[in-house]
Protein backbone atom coordinates (compact mmCIF):
# COMPACT_ATOMS: atom_id res chain seq x y z
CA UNK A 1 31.66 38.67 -29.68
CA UNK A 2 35.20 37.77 -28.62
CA UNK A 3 36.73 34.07 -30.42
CA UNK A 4 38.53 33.30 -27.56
CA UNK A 5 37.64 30.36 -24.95
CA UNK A 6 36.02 32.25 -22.18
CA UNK A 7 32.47 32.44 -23.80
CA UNK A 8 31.12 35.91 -22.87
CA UNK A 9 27.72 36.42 -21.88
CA UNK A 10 25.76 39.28 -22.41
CA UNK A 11 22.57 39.62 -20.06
CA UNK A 12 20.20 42.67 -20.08
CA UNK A 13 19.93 44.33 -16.99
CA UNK A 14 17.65 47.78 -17.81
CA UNK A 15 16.14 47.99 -20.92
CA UNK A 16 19.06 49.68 -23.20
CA UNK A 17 21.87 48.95 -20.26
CA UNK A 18 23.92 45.64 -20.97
CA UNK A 19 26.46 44.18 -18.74
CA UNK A 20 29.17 41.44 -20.10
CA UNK A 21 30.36 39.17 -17.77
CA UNK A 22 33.18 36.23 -18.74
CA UNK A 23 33.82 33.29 -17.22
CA UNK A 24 36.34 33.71 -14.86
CA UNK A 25 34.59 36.88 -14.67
CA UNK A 26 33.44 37.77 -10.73
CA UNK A 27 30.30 36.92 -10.76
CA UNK A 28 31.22 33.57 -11.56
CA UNK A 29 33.96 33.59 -8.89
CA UNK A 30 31.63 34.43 -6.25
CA UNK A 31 29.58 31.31 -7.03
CA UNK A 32 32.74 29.90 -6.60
CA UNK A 33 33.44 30.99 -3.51
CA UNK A 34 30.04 30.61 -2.39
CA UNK A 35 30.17 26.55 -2.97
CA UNK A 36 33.51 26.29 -1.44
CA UNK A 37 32.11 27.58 1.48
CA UNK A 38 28.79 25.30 1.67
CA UNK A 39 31.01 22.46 0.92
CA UNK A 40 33.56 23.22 3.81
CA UNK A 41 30.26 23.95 6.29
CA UNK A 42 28.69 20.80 4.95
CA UNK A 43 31.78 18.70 5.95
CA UNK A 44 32.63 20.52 9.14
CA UNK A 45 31.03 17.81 11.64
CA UNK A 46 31.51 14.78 9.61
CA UNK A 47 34.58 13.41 11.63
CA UNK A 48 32.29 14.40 14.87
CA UNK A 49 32.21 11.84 17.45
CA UNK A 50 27.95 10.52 16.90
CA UNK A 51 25.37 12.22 18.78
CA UNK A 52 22.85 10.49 21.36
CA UNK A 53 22.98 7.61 23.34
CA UNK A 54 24.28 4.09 22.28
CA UNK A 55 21.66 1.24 20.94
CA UNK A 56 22.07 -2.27 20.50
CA UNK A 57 20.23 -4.17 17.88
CA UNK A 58 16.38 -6.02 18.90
CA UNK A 59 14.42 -8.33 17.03
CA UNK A 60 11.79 -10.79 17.42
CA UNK A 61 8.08 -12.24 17.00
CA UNK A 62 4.92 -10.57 18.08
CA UNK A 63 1.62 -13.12 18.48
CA UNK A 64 -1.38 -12.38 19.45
CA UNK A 65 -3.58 -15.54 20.71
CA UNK A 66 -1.12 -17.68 19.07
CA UNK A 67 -1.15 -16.09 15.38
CA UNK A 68 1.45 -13.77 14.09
CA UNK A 69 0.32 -9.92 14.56
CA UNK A 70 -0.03 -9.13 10.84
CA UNK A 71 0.92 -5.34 11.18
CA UNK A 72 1.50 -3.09 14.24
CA UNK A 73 4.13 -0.79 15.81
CA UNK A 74 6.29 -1.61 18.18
CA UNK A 75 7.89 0.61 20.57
CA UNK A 76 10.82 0.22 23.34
CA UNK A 77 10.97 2.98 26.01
CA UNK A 78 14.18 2.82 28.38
CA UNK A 79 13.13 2.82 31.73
CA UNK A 80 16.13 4.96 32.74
CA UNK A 81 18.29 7.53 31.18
CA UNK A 82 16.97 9.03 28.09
CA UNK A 83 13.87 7.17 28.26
CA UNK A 84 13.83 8.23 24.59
CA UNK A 85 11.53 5.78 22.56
CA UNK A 86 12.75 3.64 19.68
CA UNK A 87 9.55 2.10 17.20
CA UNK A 88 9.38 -0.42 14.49
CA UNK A 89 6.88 -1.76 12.38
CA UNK A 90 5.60 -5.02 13.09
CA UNK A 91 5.14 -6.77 9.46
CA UNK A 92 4.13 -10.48 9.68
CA UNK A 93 4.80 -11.12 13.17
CA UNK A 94 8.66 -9.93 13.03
CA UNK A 95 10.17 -6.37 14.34
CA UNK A 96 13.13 -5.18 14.29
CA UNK A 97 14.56 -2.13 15.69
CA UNK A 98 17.70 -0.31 17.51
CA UNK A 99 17.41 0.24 21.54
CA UNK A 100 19.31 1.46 24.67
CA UNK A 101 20.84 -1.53 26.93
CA UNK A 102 18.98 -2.15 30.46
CA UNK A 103 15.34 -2.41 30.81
CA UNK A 104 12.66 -0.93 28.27
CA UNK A 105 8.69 -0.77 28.96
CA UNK A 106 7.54 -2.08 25.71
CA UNK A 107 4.24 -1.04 23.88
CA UNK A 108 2.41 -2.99 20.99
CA UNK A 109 -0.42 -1.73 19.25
CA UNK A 110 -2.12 -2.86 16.16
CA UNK A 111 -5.41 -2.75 14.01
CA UNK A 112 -7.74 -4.48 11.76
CA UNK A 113 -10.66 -3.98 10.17
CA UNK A 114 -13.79 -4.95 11.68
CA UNK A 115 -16.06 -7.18 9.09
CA UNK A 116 -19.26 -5.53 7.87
CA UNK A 117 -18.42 -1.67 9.24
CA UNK A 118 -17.95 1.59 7.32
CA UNK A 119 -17.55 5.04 7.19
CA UNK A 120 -19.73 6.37 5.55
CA UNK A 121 -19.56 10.11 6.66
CA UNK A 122 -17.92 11.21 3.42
CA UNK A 123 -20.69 11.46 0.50
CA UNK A 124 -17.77 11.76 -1.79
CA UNK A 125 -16.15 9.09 -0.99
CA UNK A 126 -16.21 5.03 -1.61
CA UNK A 127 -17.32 3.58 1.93
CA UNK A 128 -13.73 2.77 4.26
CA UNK A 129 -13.59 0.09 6.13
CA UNK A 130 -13.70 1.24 9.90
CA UNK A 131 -10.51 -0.44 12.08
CA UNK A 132 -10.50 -1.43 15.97
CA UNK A 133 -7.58 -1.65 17.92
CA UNK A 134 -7.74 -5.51 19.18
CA UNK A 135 -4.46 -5.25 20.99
CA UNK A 136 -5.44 -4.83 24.56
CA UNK A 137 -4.35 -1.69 26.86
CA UNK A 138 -2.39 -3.99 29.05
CA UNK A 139 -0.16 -4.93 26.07
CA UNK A 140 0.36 -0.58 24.85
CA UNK A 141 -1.24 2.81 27.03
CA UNK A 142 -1.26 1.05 29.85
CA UNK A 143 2.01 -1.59 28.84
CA UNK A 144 3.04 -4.35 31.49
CA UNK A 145 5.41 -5.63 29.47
CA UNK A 146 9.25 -5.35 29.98
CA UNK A 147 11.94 -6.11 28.14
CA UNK A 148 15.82 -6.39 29.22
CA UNK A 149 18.23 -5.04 26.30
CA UNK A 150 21.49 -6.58 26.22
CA UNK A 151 24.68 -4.63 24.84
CA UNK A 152 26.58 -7.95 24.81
CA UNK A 153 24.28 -10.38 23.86
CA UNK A 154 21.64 -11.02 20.85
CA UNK A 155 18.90 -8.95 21.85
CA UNK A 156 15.75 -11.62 20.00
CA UNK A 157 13.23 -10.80 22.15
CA UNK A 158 9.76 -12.82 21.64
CA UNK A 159 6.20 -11.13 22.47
CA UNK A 160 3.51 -14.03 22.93
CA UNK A 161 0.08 -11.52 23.69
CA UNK A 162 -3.11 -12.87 24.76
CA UNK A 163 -6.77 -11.84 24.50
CA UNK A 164 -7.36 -12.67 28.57
């Protein structure tokens, strides 16, 4: 082997063929070439104007009869334009999420275990609690709530549900 700094590497190709390759050899300027070019793709649409419409920062409370909805989802649904829908969690009575301005139907939904049921259906498994979703239709599939987005103002937008 050669003393010199370009480290030759010797790599078995057939069982009594050998093929050297060096450094700067070409096989290592394809890989070269290769990244070069993945880099220069990668960065082609970084100075792209953004795709998609605008949104405007929401957040605010969820309650349910008065006590904080302890987890959920919360989604916004422009009615207009996109009507693309933009979804939170709901941890501890507080959401926050991004949103179109104007006028969004808003669902809520939630769950919680009911006490004393379980599914038992798996005999492999550990009894799970079964859930119900307490939230009612009004309030998610079948949502009468609105809310107006603002893309000038502080969008803190309460939700105060009710059982009745």
């Amino acid at each position: 082997m050669n003393a010199n700094p370009l480290y030759y590497v010797t790599v078995p190709i057939r069982r009594n063929d050998l093929i050297s390759a060096s450094r700067r050899g070409s096989s290592w300027s394809g890989a070269y070439h290769t990244a070069c070019l993945a880099l220069v793709m990668s960065l082609a649409g970084c100075n792209s104007a953004p795709e998609g419409p605008v949104t405007f920062p929401v957040s605010g409370t969820v309650t349910f009869d008065g006590s904080p909805v302890a987890e959920g989802r919360i989604q916004f649904r422009p009615t207009s334009g996109t009507q693309q829908a933009y979804s939170a969690e709901i941890r501890e009575g507080r959401y926050q999420l991004d949103s179109e301005p104007g006028s969004a139907t808003v669902e809520i939904t939630a769950s919680r275990p009911i006490p004393g049921k379980f599914d038992t259906s798996n005999p492999d498994d550990e009894p799970q609690p079964i859930g119900e979703m307490y939230i009612p239709a009004k309030y998610n599939s079948q949502s009468t709530l609105v809310a107006e987005v603002s893309p000038t103002e502080t969008n803190e937008i309460p939700f105060d549900l009710t059982s009745k």
